[in-house]
N, C-alpha and C. Protein backbone atom coordinates (compact mmCIF):
# COMPACT_ATOMS: atom_id res chain seq x y z
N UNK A 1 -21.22 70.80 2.29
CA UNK A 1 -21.30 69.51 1.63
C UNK A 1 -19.97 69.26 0.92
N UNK A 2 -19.59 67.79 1.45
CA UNK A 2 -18.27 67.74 0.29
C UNK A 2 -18.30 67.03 -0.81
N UNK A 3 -17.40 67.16 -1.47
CA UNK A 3 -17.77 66.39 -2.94
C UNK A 3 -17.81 64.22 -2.85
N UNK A 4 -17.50 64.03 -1.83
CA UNK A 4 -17.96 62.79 -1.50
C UNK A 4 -19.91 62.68 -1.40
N UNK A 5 -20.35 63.65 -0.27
CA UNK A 5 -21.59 64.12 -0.34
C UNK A 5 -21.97 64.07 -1.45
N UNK A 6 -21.72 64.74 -2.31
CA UNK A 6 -22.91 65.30 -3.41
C UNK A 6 -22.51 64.08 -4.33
N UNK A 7 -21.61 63.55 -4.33
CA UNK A 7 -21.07 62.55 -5.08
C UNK A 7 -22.20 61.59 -4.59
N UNK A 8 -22.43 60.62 -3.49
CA UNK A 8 -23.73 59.79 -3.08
C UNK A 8 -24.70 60.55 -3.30
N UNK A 9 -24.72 62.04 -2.99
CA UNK A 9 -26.05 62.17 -3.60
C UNK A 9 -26.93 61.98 -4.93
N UNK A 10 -26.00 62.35 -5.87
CA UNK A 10 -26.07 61.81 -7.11
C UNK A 10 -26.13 60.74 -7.55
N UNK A 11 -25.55 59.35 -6.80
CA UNK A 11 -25.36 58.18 -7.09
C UNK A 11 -27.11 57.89 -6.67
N UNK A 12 -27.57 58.27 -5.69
CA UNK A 12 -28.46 57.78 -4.90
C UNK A 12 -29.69 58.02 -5.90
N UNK A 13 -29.59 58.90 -6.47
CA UNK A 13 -30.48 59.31 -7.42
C UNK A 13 -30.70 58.45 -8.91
N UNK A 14 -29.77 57.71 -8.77
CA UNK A 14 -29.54 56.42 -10.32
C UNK A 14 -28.70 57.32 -11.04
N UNK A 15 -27.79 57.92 -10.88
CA UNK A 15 -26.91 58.40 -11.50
C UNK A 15 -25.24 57.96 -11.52
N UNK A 16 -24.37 58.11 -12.43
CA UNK A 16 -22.83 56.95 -12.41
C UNK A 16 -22.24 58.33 -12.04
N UNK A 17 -21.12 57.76 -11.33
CA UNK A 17 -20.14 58.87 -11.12
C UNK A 17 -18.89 58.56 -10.84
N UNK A 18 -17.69 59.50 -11.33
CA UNK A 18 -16.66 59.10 -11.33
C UNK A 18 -15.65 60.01 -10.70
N UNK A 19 -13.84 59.76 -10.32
CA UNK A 19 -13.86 61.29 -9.84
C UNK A 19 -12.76 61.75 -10.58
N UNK A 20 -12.81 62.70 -10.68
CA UNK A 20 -12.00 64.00 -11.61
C UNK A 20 -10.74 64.30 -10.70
N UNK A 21 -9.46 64.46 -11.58
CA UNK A 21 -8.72 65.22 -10.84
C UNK A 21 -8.70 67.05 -11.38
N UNK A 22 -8.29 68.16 -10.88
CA UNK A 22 -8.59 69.54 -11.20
C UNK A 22 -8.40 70.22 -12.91
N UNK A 23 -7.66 68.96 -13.45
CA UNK A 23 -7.51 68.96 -14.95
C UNK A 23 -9.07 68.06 -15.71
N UNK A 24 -9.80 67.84 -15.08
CA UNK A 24 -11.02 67.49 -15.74
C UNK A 24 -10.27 65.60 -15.84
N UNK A 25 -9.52 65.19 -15.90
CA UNK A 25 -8.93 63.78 -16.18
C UNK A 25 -9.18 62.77 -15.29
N UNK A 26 -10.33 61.66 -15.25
CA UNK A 26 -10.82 60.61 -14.44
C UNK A 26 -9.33 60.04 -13.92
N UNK A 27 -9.33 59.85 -12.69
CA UNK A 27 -8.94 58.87 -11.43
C UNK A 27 -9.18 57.67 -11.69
N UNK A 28 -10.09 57.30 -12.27
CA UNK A 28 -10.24 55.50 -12.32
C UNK A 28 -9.32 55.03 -13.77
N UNK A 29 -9.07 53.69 -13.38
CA UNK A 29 -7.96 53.11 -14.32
C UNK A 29 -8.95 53.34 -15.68
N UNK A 30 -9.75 52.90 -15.88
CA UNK A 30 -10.55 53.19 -16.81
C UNK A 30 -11.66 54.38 -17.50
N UNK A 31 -11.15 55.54 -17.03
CA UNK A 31 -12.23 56.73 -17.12
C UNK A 31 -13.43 56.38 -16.90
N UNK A 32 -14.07 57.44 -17.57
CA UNK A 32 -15.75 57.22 -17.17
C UNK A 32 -16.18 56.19 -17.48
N UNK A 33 -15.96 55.16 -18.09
CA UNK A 33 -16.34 53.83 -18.20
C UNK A 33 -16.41 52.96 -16.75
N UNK A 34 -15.62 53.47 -15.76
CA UNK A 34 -15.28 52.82 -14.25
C UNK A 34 -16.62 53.45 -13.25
N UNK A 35 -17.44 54.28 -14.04
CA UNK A 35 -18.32 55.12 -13.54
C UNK A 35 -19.12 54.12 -12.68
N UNK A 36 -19.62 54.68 -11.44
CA UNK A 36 -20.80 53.22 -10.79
C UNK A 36 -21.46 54.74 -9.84
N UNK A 37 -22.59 53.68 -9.26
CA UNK A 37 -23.79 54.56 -8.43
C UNK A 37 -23.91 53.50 -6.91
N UNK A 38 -22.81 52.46 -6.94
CA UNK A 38 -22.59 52.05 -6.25
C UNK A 38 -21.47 52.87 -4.56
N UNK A 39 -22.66 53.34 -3.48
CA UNK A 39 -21.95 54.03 -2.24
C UNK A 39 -20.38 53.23 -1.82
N UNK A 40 -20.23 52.35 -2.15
CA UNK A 40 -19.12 51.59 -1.33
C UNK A 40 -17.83 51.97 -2.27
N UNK A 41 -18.06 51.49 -3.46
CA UNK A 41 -17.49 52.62 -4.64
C UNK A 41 -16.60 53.42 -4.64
N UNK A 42 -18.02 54.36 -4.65
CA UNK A 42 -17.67 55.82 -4.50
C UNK A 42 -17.01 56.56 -3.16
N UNK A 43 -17.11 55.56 -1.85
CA UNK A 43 -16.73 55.96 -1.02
C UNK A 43 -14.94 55.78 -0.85
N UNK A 44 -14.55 54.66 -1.35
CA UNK A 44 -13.53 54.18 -2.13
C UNK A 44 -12.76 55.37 -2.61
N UNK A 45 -13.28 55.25 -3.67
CA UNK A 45 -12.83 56.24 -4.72
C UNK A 45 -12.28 57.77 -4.06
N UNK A 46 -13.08 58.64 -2.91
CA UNK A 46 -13.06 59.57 -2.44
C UNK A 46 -12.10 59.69 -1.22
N UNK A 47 -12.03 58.44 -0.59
CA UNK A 47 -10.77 58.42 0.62
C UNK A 47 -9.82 58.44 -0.05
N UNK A 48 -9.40 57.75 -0.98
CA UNK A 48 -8.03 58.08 -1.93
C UNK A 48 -8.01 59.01 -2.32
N UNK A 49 -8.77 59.74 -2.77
CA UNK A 49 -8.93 61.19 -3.78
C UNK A 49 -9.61 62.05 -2.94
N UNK A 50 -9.57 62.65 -1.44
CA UNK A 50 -10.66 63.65 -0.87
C UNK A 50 -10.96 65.01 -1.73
N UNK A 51 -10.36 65.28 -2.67
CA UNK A 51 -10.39 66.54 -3.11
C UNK A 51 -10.71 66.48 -4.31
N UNK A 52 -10.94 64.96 -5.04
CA UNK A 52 -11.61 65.09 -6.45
C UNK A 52 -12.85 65.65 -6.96
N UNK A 53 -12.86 66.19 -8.17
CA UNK A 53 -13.68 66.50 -8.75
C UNK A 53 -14.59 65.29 -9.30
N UNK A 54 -16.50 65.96 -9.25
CA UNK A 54 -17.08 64.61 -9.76
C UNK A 54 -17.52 64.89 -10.97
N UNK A 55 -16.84 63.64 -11.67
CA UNK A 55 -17.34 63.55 -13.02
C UNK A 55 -18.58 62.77 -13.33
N UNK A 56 -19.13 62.79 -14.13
CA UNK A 56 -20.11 62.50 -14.77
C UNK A 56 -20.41 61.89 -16.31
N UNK A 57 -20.70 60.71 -16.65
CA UNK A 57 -21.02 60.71 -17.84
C UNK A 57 -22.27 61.37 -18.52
N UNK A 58 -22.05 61.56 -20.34
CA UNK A 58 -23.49 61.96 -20.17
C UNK A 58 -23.78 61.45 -21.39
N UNK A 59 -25.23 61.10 -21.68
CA UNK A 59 -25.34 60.68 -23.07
C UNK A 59 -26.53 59.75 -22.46
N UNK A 60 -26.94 58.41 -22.92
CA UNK A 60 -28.39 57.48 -22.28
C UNK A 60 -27.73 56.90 -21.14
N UNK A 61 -26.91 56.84 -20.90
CA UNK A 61 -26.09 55.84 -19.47
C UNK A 61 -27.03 56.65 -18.09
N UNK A 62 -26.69 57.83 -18.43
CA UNK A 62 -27.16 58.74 -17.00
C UNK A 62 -28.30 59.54 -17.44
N UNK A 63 -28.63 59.80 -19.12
CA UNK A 63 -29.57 60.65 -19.57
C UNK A 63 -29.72 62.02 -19.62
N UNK A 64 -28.45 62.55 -19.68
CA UNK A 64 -27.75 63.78 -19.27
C UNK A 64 -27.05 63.83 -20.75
N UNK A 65 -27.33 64.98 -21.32
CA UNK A 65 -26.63 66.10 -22.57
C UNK A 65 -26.28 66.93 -22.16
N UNK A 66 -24.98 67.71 -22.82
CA UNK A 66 -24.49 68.85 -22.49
C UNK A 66 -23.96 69.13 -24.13
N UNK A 67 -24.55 70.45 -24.24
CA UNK A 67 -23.88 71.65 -25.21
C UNK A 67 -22.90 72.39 -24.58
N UNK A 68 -21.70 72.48 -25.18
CA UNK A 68 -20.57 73.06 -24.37
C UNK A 68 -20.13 74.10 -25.91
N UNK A 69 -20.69 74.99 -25.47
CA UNK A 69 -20.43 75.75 -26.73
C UNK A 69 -18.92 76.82 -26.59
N UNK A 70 -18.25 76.67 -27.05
CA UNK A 70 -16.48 77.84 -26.84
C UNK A 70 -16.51 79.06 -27.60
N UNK A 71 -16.57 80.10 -27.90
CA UNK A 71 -16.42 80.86 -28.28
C UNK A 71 -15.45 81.79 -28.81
């Protein structure tokens, strides 16, 4: 599966997604705010970028929390 894949898969599910370059730093002019669950999109997004990482917002947009605890 490539990260375009799992990328619609996620979208397909009502989820926003955006794509990462290997420094964690959104590709879209606007970071995760540019986030959509829209396939045409995201398909977009991934021919320019085949090798991006998918980001994710999280918080009520997608309904997704994360504790990222550092030690």
């Amino acid at each position: 599966m490539t990260n375009l894949d799992a990328a619609l898969q996620y979208a397909s599910r009502g989820l926003v997604v955006f794509p990462c370059g290997i420094d964690k730093k959104p590709l879209t002019e606007n970071g995760f705010k540019s986030a959509s669950k829209d396939p045409a999109q995201i398909r977009a997004w991934w021919t320019d970028n085949p090798d991006a990482s998918i980001g994710m917002p999280t918080g009520p947009g997608n309904g997704l929390w994360v504790l990222d605890i550092d030690m």
